[in-house]
N, C-alpha and C. Protein backbone atom coordinates (compact mmCIF):
# COMPACT_ATOMS: atom_id res chain seq x y z
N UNK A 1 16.67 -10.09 -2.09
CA UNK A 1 16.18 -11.32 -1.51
C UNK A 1 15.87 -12.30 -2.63
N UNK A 2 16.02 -13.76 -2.10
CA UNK A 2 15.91 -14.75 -3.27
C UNK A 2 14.44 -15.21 -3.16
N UNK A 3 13.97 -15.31 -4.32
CA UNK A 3 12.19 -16.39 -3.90
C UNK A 3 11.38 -15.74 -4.29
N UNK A 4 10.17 -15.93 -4.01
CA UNK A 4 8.98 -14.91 -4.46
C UNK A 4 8.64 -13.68 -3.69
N UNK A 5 8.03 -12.90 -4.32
CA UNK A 5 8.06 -11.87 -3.48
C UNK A 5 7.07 -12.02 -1.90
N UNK A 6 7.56 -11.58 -1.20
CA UNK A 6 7.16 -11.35 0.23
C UNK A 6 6.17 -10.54 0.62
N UNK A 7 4.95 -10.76 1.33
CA UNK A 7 3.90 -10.09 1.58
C UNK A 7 4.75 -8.80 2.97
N UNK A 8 3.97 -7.69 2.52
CA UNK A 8 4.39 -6.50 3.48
C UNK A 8 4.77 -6.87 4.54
N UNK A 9 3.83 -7.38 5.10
CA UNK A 9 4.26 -7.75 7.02
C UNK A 9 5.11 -8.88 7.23
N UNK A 10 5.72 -9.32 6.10
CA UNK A 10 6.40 -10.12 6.99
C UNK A 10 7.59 -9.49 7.49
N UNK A 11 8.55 -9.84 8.48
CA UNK A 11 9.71 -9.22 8.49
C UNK A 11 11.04 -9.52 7.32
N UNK A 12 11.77 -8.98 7.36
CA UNK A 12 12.82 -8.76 6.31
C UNK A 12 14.20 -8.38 7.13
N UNK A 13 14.24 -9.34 7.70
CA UNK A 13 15.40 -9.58 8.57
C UNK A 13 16.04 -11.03 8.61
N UNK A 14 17.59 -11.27 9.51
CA UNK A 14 18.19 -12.26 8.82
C UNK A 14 18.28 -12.56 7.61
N UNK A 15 17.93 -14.33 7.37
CA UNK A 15 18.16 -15.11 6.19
C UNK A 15 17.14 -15.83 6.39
N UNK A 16 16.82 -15.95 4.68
CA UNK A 16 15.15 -16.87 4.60
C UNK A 16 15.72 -17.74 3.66
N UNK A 17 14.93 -18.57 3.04
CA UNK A 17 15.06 -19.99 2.56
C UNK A 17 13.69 -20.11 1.95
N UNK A 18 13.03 -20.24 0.66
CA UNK A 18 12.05 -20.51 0.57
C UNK A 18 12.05 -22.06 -0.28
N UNK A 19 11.12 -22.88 0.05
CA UNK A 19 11.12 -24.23 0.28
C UNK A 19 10.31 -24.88 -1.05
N UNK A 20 10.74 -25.54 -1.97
CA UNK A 20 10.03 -25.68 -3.27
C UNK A 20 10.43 -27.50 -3.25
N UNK A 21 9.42 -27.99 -3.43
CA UNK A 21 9.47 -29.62 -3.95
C UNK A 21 10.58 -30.11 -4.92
N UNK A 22 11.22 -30.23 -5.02
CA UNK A 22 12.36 -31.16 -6.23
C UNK A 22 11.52 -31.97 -7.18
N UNK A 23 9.89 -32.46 -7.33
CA UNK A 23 9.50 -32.64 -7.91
C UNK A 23 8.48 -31.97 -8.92
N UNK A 24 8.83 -30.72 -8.27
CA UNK A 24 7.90 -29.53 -8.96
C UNK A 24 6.57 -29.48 -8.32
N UNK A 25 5.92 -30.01 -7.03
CA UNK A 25 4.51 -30.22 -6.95
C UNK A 25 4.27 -29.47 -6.11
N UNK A 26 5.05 -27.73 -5.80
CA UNK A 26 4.63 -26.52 -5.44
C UNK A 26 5.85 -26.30 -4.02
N UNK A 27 5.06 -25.15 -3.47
CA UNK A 27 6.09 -24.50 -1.92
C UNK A 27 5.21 -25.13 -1.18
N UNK A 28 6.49 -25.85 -0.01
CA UNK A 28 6.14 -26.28 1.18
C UNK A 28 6.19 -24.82 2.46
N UNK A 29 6.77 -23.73 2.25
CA UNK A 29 7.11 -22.94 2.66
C UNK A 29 8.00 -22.24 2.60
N UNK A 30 8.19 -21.44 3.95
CA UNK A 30 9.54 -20.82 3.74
C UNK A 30 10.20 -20.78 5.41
N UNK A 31 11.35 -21.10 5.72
CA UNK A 31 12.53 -21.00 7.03
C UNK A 31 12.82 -19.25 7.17
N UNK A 32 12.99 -18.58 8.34
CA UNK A 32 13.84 -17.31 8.75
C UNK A 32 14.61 -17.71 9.49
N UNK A 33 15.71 -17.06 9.09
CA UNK A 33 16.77 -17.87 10.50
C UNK A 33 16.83 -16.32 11.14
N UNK A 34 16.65 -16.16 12.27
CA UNK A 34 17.20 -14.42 12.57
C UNK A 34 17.09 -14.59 14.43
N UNK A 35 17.39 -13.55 15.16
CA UNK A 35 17.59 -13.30 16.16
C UNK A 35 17.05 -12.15 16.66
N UNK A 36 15.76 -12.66 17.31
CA UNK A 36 14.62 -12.37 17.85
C UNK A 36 14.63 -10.42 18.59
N UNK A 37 15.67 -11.14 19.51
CA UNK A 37 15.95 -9.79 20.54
C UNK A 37 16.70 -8.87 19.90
N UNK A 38 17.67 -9.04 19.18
CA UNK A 38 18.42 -8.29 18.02
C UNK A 38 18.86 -8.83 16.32
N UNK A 39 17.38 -8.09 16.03
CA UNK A 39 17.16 -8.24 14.60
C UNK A 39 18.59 -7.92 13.59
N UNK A 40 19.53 -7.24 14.06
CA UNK A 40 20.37 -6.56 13.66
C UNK A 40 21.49 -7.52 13.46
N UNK A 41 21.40 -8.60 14.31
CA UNK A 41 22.60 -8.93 14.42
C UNK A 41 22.94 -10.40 13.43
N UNK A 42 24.42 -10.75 13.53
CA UNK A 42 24.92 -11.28 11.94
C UNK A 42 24.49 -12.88 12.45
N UNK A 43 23.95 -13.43 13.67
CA UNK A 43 23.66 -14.85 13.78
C UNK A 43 22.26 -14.63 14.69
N UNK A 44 21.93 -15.98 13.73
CA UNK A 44 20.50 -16.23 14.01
C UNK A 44 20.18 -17.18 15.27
N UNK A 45 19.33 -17.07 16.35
CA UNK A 45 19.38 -17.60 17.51
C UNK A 45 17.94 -18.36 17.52
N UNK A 46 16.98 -18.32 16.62
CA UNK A 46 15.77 -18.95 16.02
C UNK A 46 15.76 -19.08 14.92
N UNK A 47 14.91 -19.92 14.60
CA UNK A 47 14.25 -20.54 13.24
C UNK A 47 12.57 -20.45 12.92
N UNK A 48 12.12 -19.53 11.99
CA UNK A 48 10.69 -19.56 12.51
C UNK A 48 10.18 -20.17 10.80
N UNK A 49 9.24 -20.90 11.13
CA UNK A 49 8.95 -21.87 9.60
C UNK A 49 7.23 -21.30 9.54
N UNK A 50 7.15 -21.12 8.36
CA UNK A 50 6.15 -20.63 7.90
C UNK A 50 5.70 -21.22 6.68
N UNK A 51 4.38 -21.44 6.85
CA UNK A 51 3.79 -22.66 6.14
C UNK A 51 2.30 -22.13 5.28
N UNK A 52 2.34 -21.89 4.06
CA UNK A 52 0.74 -20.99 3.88
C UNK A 52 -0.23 -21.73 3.99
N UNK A 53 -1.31 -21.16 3.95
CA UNK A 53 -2.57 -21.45 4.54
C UNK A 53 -3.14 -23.22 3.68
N UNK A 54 -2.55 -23.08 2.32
CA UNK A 54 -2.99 -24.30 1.65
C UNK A 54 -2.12 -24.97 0.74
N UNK A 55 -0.78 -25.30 1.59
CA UNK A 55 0.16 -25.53 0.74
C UNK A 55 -0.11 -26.70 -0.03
N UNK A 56 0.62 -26.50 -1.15
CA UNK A 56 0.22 -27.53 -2.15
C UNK A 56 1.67 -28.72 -2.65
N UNK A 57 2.63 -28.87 -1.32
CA UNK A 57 3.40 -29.35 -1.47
C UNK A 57 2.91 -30.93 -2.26
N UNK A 58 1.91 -31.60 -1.56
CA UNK A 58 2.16 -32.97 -1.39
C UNK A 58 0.62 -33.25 -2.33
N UNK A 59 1.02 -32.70 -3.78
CA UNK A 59 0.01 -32.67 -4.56
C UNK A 59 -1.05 -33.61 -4.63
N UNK A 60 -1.34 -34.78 -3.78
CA UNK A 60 -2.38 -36.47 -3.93
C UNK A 60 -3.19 -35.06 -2.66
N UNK A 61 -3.25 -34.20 -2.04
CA UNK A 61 -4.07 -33.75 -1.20
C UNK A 61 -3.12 -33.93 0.11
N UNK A 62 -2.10 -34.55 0.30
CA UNK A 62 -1.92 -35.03 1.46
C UNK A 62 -1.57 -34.01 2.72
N UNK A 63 -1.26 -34.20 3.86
CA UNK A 63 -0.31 -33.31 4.66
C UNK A 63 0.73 -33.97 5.17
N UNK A 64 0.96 -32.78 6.07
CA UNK A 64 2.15 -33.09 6.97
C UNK A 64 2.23 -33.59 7.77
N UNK A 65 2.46 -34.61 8.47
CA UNK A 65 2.62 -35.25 9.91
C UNK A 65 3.17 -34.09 10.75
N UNK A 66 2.58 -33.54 11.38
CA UNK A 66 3.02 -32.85 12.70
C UNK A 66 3.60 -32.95 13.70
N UNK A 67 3.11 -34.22 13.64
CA UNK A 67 3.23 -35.10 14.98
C UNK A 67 4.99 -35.49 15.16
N UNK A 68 5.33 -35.99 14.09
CA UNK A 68 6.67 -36.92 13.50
C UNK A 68 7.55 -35.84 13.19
N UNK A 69 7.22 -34.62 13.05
CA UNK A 69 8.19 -33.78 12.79
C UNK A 69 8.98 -33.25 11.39
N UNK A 70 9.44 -32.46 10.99
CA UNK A 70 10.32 -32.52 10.12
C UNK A 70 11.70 -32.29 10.01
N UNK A 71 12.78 -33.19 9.40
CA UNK A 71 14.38 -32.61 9.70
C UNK A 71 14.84 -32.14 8.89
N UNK A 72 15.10 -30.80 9.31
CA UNK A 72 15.74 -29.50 8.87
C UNK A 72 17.53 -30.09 8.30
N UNK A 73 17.86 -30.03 7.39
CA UNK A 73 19.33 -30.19 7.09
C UNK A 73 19.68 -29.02 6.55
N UNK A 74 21.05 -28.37 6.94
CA UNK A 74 21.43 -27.21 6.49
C UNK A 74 22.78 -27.93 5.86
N UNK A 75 22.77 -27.67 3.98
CA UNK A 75 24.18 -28.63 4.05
C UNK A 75 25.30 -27.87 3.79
N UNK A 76 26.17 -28.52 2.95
CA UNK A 76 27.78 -27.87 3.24
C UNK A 76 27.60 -27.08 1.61
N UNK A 77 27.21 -27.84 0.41
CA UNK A 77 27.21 -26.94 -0.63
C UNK A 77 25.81 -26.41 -0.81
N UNK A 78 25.52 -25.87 -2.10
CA UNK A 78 24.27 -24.95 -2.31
C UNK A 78 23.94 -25.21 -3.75
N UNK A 79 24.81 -26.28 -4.24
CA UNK A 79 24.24 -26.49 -5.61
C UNK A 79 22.66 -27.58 -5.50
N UNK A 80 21.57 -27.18 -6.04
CA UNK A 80 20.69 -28.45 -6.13
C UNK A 80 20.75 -29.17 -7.09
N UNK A 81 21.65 -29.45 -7.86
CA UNK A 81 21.37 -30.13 -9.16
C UNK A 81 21.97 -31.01 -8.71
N UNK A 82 22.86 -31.33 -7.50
CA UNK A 82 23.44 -32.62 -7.37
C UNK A 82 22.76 -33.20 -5.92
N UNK A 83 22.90 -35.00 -6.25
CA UNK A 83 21.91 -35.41 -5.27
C UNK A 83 22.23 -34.93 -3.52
N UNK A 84 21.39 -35.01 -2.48
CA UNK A 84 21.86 -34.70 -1.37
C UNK A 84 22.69 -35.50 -0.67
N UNK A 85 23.18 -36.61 -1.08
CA UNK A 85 24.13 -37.66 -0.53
C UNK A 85 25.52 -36.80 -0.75
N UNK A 86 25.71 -36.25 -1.67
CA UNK A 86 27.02 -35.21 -2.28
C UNK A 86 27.34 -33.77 -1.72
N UNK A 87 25.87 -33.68 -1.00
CA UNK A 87 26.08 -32.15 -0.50
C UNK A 87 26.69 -31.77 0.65
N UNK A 88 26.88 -32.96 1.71
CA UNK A 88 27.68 -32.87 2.77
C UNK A 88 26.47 -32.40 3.90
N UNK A 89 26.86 -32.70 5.00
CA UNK A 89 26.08 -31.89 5.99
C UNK A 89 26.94 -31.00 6.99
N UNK A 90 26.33 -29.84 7.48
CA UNK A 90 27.03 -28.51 8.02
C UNK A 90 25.95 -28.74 9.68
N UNK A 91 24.63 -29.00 9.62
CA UNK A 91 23.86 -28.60 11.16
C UNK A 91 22.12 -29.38 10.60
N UNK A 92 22.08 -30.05 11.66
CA UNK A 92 20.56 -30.42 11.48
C UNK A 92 19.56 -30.41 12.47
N UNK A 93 18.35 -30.00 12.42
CA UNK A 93 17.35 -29.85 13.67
C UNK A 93 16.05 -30.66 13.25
N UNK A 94 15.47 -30.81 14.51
CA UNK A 94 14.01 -30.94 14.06
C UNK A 94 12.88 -29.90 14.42
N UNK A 95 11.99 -30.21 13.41
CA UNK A 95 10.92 -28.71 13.60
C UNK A 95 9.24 -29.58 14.05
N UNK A 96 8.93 -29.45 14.90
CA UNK A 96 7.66 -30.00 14.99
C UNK A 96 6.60 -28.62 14.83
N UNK A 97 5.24 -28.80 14.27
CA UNK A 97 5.05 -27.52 13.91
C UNK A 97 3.40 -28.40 13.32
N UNK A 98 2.64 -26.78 12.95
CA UNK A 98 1.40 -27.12 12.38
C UNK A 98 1.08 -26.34 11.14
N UNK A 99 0.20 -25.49 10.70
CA UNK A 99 -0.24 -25.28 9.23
C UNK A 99 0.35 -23.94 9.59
N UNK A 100 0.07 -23.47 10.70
CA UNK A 100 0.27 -21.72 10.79
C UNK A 100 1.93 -21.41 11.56
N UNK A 101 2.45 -22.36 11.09
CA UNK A 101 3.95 -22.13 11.44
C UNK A 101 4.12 -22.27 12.77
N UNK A 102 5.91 -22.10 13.13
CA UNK A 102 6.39 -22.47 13.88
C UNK A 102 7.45 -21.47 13.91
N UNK A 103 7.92 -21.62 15.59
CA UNK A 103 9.66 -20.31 15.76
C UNK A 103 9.94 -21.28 17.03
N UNK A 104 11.19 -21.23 16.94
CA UNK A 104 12.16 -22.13 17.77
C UNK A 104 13.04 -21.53 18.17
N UNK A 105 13.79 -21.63 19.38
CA UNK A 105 15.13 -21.36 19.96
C UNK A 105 16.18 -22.33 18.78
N UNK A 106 17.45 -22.14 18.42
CA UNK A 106 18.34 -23.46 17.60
C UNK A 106 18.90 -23.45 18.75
N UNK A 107 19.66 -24.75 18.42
CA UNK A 107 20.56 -25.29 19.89
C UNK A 107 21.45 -24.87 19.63
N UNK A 108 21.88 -24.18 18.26
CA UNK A 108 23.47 -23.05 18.68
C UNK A 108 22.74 -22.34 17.46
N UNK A 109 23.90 -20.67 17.78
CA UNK A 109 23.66 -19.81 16.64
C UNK A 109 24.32 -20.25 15.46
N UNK A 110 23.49 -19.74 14.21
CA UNK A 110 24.26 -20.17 13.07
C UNK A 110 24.59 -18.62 12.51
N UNK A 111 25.79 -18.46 11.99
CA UNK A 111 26.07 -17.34 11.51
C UNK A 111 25.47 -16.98 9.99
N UNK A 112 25.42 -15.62 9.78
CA UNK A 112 23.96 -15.62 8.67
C UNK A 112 25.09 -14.61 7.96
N UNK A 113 26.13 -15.73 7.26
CA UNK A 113 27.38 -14.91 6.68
C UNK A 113 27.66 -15.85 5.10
N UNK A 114 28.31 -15.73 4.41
CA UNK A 114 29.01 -16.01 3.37
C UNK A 114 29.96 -16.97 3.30
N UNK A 115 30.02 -18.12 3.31
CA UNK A 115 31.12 -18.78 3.73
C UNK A 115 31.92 -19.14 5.04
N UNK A 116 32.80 -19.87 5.15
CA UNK A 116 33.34 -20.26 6.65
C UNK A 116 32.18 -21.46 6.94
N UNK A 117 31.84 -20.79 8.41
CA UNK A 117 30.53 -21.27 8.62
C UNK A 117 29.25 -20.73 8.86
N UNK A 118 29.16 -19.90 7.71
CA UNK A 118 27.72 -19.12 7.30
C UNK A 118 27.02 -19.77 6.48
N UNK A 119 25.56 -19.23 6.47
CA UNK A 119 24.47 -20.15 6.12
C UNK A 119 24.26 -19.71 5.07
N UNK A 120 24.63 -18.46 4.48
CA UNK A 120 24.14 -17.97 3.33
C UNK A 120 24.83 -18.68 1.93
N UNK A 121 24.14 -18.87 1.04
CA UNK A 121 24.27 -19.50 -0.08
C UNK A 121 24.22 -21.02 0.01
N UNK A 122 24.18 -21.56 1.34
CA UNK A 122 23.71 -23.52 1.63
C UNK A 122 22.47 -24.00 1.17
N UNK A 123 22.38 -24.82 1.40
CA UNK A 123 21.41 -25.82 0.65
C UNK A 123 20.44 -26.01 2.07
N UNK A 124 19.56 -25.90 2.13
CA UNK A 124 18.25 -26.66 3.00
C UNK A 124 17.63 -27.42 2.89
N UNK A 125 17.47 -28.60 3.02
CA UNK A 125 16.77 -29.81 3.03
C UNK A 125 15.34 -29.98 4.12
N UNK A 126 14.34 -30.40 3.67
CA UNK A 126 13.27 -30.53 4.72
C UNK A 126 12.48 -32.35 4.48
N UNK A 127 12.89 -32.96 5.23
CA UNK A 127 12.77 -34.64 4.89
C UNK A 127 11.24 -34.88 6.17
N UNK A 128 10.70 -35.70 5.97
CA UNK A 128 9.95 -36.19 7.19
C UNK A 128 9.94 -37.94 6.98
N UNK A 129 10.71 -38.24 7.55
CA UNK A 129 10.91 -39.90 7.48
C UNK A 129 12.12 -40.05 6.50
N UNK A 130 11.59 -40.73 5.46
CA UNK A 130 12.67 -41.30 4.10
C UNK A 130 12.20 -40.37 3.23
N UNK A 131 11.13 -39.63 3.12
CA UNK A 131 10.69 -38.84 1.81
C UNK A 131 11.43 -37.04 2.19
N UNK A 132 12.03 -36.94 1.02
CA UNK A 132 12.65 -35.64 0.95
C UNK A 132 11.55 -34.25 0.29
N UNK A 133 10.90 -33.93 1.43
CA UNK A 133 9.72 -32.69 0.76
C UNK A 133 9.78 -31.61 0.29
N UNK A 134 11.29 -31.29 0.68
CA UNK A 134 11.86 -29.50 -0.17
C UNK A 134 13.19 -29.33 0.03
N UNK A 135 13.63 -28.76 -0.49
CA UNK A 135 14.78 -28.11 -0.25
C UNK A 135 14.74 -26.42 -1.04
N UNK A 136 16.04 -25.86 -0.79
CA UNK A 136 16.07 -24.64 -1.23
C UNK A 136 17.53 -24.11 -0.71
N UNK A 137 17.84 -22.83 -1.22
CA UNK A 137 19.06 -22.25 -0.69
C UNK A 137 18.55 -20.73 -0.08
N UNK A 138 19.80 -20.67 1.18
CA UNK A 138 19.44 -19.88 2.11
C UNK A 138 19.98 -18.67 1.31
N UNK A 139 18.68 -17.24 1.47
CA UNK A 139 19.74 -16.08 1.35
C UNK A 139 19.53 -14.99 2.43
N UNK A 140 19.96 -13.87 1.97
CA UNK A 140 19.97 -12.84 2.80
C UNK A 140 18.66 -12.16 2.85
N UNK A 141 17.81 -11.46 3.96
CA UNK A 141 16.25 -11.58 4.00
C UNK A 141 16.48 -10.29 5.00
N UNK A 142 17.14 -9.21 4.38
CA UNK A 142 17.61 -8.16 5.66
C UNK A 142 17.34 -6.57 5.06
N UNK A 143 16.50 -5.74 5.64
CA UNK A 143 15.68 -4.64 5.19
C UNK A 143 16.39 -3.78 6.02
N UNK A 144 17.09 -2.47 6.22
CA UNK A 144 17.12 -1.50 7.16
C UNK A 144 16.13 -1.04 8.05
N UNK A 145 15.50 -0.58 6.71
CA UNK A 145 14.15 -0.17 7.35
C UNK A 145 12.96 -1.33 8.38
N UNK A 146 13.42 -2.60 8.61
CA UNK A 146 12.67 -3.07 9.09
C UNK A 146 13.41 -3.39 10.67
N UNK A 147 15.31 -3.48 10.34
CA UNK A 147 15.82 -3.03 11.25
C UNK A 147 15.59 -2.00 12.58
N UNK A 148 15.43 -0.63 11.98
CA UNK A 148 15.13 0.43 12.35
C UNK A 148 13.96 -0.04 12.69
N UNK A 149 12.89 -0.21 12.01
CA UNK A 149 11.71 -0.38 12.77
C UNK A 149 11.64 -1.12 14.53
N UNK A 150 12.46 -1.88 14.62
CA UNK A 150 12.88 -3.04 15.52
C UNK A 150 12.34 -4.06 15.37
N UNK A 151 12.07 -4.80 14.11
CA UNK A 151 11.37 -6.23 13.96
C UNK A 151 12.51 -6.82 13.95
């Protein structure tokens, strides 16, 4: 798995995304893309966003508008060193949500594959208005054992 390490309970299924400022001013969080009823399987049918207790994205103290939402961009490449006008876009949602996260139905499955039109190795974007608050690249976030468990 890509990112920092993961506290025990979370699950370790699908594909995660963990969410870091482009200006360095900390994690906004982290995205799971996976499929609720069958953890097992290769496309994700939710999105659940998870947000820690005191994120330190928006270093002046600020937060998040809740209210206004945030838009999720999943793009076509996975490099971040080039601006997001270059990265193309592949699927975009919005996430309305509060401090202790959020899980959503997506309005289609996204396949949690390698290329084609899989999510793994893309770029994630998280914007609220004109200001761009994170991005990150999606990887693989998939445990057997948590399989087996049935999470």
């Amino acid at each position: 798995m890509c990112g920092p390490e993961t506290p025990s309970a979370t699950p370790r299924v699908g594909a995660r995304v963990d969410l870091s400022s482009p200006a360095g001013r900390g994690s906004l969080g982290n995205l799971l893309f996976l499929n609720p009823s069958s953890p097992a399987s290769s496309h994700a049918t939710h999105v659940r966003f998870h947000r820690p207790s005191k994120p330190s994205l928006l270093g002046g103290g600020q937060d998040i508008d809740s209210d206004s939402g945030m838009l999720v961009s999943i793009h076509v490449t996975g490099d971040l060193t080039k601006p997001l006008a270059d990265a193309g876009l592949m699927q975009q949602f919005t996430l309305h949500g509060h401090s202790e996260g959020v899980e959503t139905p997506l309005g289609a499955a996204l396949s949690l594959q390698v290329g084609n039109d899989g999510i793994i190795g893309r770029r994630v974007s998280v914007r609220q208005g004109d200001e761009l608050l994170a991005d990150g690249i999606v990887g693989f976030n998939f445990s057997p054992a948590a399989v087996a468990a049935g999470l």
